[in-house]
C-alpha atoms as a PDB file:
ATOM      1  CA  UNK A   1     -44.958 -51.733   7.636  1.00  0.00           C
ATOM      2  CA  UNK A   2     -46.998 -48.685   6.301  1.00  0.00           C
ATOM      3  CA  UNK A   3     -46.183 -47.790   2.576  1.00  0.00           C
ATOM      4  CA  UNK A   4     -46.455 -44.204   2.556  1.00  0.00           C
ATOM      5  CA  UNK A   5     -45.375 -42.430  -0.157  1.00  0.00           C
ATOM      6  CA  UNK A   6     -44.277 -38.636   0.372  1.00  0.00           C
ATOM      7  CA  UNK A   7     -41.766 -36.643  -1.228  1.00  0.00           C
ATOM      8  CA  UNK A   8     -38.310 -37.114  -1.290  1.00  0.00           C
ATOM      9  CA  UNK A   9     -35.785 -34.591   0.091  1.00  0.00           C
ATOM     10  CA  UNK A  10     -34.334 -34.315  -3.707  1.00  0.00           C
ATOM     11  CA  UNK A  11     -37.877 -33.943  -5.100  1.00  0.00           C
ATOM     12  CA  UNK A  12     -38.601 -30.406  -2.934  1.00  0.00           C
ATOM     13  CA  UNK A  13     -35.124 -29.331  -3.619  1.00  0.00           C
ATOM     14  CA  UNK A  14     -35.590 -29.394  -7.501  1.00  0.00           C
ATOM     15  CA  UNK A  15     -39.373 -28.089  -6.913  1.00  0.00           C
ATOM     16  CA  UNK A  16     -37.772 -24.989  -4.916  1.00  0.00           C
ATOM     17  CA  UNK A  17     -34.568 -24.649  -7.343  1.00  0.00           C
ATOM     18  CA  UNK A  18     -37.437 -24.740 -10.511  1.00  0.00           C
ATOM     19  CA  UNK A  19     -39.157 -21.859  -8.287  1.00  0.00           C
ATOM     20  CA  UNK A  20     -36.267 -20.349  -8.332  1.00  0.00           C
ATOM     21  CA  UNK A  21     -35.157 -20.177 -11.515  1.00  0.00           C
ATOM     22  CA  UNK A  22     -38.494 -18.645 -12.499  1.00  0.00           C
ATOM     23  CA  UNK A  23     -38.482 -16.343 -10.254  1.00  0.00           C
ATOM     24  CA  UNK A  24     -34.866 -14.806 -11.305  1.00  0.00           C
ATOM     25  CA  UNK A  25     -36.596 -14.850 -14.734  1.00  0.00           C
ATOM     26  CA  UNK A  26     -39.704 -13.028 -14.094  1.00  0.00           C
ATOM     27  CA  UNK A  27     -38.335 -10.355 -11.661  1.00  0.00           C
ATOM     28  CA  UNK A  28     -36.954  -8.359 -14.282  1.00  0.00           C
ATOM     29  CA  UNK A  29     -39.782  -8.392 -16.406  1.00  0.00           C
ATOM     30  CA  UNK A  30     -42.319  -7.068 -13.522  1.00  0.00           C
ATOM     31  CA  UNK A  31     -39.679  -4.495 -12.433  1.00  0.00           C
ATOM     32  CA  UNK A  32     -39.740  -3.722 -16.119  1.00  0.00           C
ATOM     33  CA  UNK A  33     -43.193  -3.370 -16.380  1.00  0.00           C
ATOM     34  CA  UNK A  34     -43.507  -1.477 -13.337  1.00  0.00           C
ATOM     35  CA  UNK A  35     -41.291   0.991 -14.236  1.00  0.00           C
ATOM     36  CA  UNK A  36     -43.111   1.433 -17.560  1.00  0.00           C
ATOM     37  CA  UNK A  37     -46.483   2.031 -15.623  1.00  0.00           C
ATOM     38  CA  UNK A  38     -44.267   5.020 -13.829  1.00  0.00           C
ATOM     39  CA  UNK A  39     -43.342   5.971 -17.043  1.00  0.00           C
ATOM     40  CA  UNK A  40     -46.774   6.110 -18.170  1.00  0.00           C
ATOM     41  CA  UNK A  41     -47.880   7.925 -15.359  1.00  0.00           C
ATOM     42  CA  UNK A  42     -45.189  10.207 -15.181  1.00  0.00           C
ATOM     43  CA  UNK A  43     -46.153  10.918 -18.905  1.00  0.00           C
ATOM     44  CA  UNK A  44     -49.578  11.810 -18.394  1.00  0.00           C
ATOM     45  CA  UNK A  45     -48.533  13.919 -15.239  1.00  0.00           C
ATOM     46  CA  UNK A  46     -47.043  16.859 -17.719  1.00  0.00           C
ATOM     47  CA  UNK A  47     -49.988  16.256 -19.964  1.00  0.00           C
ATOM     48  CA  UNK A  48     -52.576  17.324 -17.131  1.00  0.00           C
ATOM     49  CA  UNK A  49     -50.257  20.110 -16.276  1.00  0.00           C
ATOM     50  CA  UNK A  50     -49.638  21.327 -19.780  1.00  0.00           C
ATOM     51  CA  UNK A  51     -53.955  21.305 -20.310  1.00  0.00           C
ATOM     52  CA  UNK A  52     -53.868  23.227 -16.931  1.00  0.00           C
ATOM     53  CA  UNK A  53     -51.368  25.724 -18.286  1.00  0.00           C
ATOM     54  CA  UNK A  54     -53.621  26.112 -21.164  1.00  0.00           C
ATOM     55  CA  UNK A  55     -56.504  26.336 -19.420  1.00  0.00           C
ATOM     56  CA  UNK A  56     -54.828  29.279 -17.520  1.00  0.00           C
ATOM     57  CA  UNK A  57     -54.055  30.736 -20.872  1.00  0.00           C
ATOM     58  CA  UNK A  58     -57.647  30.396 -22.213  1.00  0.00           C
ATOM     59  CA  UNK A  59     -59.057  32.626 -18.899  1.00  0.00           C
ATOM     60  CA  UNK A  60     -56.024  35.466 -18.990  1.00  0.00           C
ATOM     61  CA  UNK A  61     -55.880  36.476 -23.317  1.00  0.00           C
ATOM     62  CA  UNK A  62     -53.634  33.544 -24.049  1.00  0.00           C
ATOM     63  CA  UNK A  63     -51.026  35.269 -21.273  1.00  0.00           C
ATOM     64  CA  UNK A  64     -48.441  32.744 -20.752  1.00  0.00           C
ATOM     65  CA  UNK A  65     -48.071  31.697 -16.944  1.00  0.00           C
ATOM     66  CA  UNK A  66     -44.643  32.236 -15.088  1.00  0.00           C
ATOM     67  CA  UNK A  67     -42.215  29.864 -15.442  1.00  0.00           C
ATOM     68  CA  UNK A  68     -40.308  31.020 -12.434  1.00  0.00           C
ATOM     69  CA  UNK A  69     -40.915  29.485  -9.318  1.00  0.00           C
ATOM     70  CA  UNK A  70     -39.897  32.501  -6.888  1.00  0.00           C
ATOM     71  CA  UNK A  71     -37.974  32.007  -3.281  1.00  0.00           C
ATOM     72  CA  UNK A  72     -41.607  31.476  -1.654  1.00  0.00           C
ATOM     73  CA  UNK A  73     -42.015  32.240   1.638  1.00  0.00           C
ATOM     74  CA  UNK A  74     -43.955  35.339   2.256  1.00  0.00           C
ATOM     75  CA  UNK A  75     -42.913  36.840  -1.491  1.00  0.00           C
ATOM     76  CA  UNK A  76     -46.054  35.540  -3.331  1.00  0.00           C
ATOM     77  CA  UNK A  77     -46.553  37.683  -5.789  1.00  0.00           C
ATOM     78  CA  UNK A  78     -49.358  35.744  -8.201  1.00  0.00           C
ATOM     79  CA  UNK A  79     -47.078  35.386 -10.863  1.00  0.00           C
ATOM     80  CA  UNK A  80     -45.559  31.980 -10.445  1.00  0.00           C
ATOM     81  CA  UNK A  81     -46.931  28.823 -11.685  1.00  0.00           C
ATOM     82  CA  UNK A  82     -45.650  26.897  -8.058  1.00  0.00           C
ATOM     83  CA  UNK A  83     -43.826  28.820  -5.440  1.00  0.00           C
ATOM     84  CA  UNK A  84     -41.091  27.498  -3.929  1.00  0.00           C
ATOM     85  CA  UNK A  85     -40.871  26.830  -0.322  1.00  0.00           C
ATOM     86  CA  UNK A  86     -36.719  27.085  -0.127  1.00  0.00           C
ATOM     87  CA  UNK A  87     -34.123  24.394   1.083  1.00  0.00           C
ATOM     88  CA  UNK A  88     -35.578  23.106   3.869  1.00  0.00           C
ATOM     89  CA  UNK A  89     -39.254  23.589   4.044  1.00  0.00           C
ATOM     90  CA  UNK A  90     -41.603  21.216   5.180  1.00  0.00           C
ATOM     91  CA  UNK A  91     -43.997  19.255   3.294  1.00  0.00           C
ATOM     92  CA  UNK A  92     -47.003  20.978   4.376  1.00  0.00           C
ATOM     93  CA  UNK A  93     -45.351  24.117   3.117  1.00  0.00           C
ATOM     94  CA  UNK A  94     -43.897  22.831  -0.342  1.00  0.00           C
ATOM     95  CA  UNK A  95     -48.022  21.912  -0.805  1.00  0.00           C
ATOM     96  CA  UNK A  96     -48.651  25.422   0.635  1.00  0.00           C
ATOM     97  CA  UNK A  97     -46.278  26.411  -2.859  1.00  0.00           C
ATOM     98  CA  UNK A  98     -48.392  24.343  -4.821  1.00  0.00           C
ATOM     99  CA  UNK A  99     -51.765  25.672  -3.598  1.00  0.00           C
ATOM    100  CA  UNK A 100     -50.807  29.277  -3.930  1.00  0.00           C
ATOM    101  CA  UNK A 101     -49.418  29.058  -7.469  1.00  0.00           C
ATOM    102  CA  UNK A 102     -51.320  29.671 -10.250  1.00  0.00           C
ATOM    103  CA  UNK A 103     -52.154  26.086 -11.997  1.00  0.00           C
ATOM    104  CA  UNK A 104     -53.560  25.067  -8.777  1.00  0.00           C
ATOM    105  CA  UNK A 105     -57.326  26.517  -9.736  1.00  0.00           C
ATOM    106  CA  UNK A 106     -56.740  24.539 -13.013  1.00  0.00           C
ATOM    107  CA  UNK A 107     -54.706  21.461 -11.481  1.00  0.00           C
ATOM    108  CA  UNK A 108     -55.910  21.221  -7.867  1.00  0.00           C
ATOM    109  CA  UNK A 109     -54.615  17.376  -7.544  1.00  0.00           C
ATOM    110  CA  UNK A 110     -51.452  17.746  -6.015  1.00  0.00           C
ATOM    111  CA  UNK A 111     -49.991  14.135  -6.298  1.00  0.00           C
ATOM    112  CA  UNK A 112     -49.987  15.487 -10.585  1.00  0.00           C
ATOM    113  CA  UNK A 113     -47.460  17.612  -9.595  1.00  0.00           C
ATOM    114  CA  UNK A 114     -44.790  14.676  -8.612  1.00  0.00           C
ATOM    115  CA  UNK A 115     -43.441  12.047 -11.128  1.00  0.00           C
ATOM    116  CA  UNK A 116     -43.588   8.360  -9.545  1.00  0.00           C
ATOM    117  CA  UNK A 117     -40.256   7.875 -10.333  1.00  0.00           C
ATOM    118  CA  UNK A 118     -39.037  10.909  -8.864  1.00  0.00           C
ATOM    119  CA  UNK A 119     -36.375   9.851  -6.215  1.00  0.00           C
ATOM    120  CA  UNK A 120     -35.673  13.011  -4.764  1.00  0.00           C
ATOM    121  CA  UNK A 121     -38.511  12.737  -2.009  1.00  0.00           C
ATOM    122  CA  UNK A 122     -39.513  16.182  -3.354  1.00  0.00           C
ATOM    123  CA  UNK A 123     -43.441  17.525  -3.617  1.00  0.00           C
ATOM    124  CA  UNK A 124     -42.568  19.225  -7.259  1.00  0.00           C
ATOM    125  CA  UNK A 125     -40.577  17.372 -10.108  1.00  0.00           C
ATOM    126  CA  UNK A 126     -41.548  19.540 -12.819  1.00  0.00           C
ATOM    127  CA  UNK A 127     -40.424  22.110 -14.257  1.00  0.00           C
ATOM    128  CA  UNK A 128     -41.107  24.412 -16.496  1.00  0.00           C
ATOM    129  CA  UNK A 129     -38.860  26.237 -19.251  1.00  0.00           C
ATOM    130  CA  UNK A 130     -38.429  29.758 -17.836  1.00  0.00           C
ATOM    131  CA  UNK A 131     -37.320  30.736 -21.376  1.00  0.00           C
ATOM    132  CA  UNK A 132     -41.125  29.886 -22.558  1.00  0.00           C
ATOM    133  CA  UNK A 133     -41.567  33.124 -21.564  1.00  0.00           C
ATOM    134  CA  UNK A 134     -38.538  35.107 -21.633  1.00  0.00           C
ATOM    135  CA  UNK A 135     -38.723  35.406 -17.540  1.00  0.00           C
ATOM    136  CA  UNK A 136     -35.092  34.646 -17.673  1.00  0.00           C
ATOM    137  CA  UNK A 137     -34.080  35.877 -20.920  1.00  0.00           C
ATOM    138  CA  UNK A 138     -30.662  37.269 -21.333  1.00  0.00           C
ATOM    139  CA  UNK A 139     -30.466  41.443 -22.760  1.00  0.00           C
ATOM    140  CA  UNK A 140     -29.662  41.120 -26.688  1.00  0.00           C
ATOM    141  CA  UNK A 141     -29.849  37.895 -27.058  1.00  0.00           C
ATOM    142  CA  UNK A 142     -31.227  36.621 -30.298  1.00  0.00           C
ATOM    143  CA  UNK A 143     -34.469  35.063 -29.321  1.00  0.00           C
ATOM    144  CA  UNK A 144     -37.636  36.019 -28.877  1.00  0.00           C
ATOM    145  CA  UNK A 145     -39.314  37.265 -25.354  1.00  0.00           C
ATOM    146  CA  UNK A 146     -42.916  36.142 -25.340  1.00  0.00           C
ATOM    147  CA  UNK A 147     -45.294  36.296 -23.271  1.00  0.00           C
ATOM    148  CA  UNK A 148     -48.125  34.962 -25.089  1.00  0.00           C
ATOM    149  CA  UNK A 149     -49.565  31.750 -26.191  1.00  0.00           C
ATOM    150  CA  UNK A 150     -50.507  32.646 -29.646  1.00  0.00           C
ATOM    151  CA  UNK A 151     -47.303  34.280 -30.822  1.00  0.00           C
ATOM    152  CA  UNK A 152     -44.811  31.261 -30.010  1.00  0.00           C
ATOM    153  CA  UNK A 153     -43.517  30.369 -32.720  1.00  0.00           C
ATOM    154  CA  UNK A 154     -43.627  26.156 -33.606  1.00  0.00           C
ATOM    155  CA  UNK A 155     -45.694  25.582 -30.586  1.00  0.00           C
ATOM    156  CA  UNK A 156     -45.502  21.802 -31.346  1.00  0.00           C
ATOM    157  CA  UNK A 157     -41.497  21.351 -31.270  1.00  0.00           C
ATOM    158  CA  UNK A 158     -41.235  23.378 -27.725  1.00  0.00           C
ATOM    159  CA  UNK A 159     -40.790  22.298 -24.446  1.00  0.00           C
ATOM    160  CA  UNK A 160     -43.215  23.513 -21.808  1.00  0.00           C
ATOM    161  CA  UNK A 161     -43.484  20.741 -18.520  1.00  0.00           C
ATOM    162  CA  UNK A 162     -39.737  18.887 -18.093  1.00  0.00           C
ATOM    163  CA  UNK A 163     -39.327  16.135 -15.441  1.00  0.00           C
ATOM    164  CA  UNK A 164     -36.352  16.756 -13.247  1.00  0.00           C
ATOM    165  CA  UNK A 165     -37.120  14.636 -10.709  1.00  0.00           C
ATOM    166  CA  UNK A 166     -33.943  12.261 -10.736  1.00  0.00           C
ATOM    167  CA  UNK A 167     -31.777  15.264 -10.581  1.00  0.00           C
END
């Protein structure tokens, strides 16, 4: 009679259950730390945009670009940072909205324009603050309308790029 030795059914079922067990232990962690790297990225996303917002101050007298995005289509006016393509649109014309706006001389990679973790499916997460310039500013309110980089007041404690991707 050969003597072979091999494993035991018991032996690969606590090999695969120790597997297992590992595995239900590391999979947070990686989805953790992949998140984090989106997080990361998505953080360095607004800082490229807010260098190519000052860069576009810089060549226009410290002007302040347009928060607004417009209704797009054929009302492209050279004011708007992005223009929006409207509900609807297709990809190659929400890029079009990119292209045409005014960081895109300053910002021409358009995957900067898109957090990772964005979930909407959309070309644009960001945003920014239409109040940073007083585009939407309400008649008699009590702040400020300005339209240039050097007179905002506390520069460091305002909001220029948000993410609103998971909106």
């Amino acid at each position: 009679m050969d003597n072979q030795r091999g494993f035991t059914l018991v032996e690969l079922l606590v090999v695969i259950a120790i597997i297992a067990v590992l595995m239900a232990i590391l999979m947070p962690a990686l989805n953790r730390a992949r998140e984090q790297g989106k997080r990361a990225a998505c953080l360095n996303n607004c800082k490229q945009l807010a260098l190519a917002w000052g860069l576009y101050a810089d060549d226009n007298d410290d002007k302040i670009i347009n928060g607004n995005t417009s209704t797009g289509g054929h009302n492209k006016d050279g004011t708007c940072w992005v223009y929006w393509a409207g509900r609807g649109a297709t990809e190659d014309d929400r890029i079009q909205g990119i292209k045409d706006g005014l960081l895109y001389k300053y910002c021409p990679n358009i995957k900067l324009y898109k957090c990772p973790t964005g979930i909407r499916g959309e070309v644009v997460t960001y945003a920014i603050v239409d109040a940073m310039n007083g585009y939407d500013a309400i008649p008699g309110a009590d702040g400020q309308i300005v339209k240039s980089r050097i007179k905002i007041r506390g520069a460091g404690r305002r909001a220029l790029f948000i993410d609103e991707g998971r909106l």
